[in-house]
C-alpha atoms as a PDB file:
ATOM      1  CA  UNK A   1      -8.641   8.671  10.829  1.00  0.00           C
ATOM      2  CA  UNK A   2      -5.576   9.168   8.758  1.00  0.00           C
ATOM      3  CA  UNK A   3      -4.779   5.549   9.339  1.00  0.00           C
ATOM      4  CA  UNK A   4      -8.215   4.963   7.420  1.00  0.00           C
ATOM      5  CA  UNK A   5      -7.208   7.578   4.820  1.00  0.00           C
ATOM      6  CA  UNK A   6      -3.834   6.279   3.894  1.00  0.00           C
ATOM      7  CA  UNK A   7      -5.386   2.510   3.493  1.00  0.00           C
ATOM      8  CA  UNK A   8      -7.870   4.047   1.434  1.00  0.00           C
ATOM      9  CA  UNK A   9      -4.750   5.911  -1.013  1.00  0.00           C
ATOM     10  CA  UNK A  10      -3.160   2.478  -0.769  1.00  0.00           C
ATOM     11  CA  UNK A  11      -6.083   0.854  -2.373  1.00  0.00           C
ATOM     12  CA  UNK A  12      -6.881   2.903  -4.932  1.00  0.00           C
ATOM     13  CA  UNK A  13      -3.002   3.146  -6.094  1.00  0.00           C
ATOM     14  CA  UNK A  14      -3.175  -1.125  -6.390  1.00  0.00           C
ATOM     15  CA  UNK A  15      -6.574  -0.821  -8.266  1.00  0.00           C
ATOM     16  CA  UNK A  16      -5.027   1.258 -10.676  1.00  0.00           C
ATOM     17  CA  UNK A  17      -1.815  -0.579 -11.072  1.00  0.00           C
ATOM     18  CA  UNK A  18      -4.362  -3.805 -11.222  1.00  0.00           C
ATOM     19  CA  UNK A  19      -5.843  -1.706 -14.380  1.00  0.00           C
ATOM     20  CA  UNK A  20      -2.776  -1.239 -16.031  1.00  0.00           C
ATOM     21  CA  UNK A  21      -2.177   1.984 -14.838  1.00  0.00           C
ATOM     22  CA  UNK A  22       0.905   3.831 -13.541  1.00  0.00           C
ATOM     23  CA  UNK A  23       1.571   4.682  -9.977  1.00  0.00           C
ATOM     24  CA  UNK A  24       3.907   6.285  -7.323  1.00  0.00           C
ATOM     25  CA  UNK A  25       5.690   3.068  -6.345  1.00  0.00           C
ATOM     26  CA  UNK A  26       7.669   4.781  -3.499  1.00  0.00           C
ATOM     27  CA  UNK A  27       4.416   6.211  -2.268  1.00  0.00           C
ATOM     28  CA  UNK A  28       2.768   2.885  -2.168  1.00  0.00           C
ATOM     29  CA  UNK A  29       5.502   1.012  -0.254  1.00  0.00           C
ATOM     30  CA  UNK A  30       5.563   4.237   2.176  1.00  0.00           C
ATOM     31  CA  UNK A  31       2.165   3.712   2.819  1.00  0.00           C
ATOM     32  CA  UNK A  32       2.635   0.109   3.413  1.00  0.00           C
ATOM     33  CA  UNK A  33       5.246   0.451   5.665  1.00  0.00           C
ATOM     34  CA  UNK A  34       2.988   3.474   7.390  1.00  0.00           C
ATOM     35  CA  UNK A  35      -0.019   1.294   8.043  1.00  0.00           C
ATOM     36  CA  UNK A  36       1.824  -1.983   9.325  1.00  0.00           C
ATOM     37  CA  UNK A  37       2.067  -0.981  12.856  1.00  0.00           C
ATOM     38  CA  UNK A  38      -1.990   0.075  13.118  1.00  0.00           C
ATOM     39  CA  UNK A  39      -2.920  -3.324  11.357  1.00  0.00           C
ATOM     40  CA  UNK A  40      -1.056  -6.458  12.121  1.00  0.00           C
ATOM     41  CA  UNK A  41      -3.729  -8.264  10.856  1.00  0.00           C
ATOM     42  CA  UNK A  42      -2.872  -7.405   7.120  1.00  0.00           C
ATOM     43  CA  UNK A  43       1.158  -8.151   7.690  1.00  0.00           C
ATOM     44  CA  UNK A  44       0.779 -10.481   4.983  1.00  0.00           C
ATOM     45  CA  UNK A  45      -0.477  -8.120   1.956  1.00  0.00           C
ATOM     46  CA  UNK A  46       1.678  -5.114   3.259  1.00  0.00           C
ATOM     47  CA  UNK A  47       4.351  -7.170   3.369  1.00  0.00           C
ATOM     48  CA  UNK A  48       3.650  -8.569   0.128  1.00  0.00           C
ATOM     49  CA  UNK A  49       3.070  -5.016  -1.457  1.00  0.00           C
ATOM     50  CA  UNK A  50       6.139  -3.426   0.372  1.00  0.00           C
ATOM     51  CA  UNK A  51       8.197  -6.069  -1.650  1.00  0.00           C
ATOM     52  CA  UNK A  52       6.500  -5.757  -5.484  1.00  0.00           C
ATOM     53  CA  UNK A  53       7.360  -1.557  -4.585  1.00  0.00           C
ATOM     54  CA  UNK A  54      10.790  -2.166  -4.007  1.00  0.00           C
ATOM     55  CA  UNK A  55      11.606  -4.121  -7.390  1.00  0.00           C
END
């Protein structure tokens, strides 16, 4: 369930940096890196978001 909790976080965090608002960059690539090993199937787009956190 936390698995389902943190990709929920993650979500919210890139709707509100999608709406121009600011967010805990570390926090998102953390969560990113958290959830990559419970779902390969998104290695692309936590990849992808891992990356934009660390510029």
């Amino acid at each position: 369930m936390a698995t389902y909790d943190d990709m929920k976080q993650l979500a919210k965090m890139l709707e509100t940096e999608f709406n121009s608002g600011t967010i805990d960059r570390v926090r998102a690539r953390e969560l990113a890196d958290k959830l990559l090993p419970h779902h390969p199937e998104l290695r692309n787009t936590l990849t992808s978001v891992h990356r934009r956190m660390s510029r």
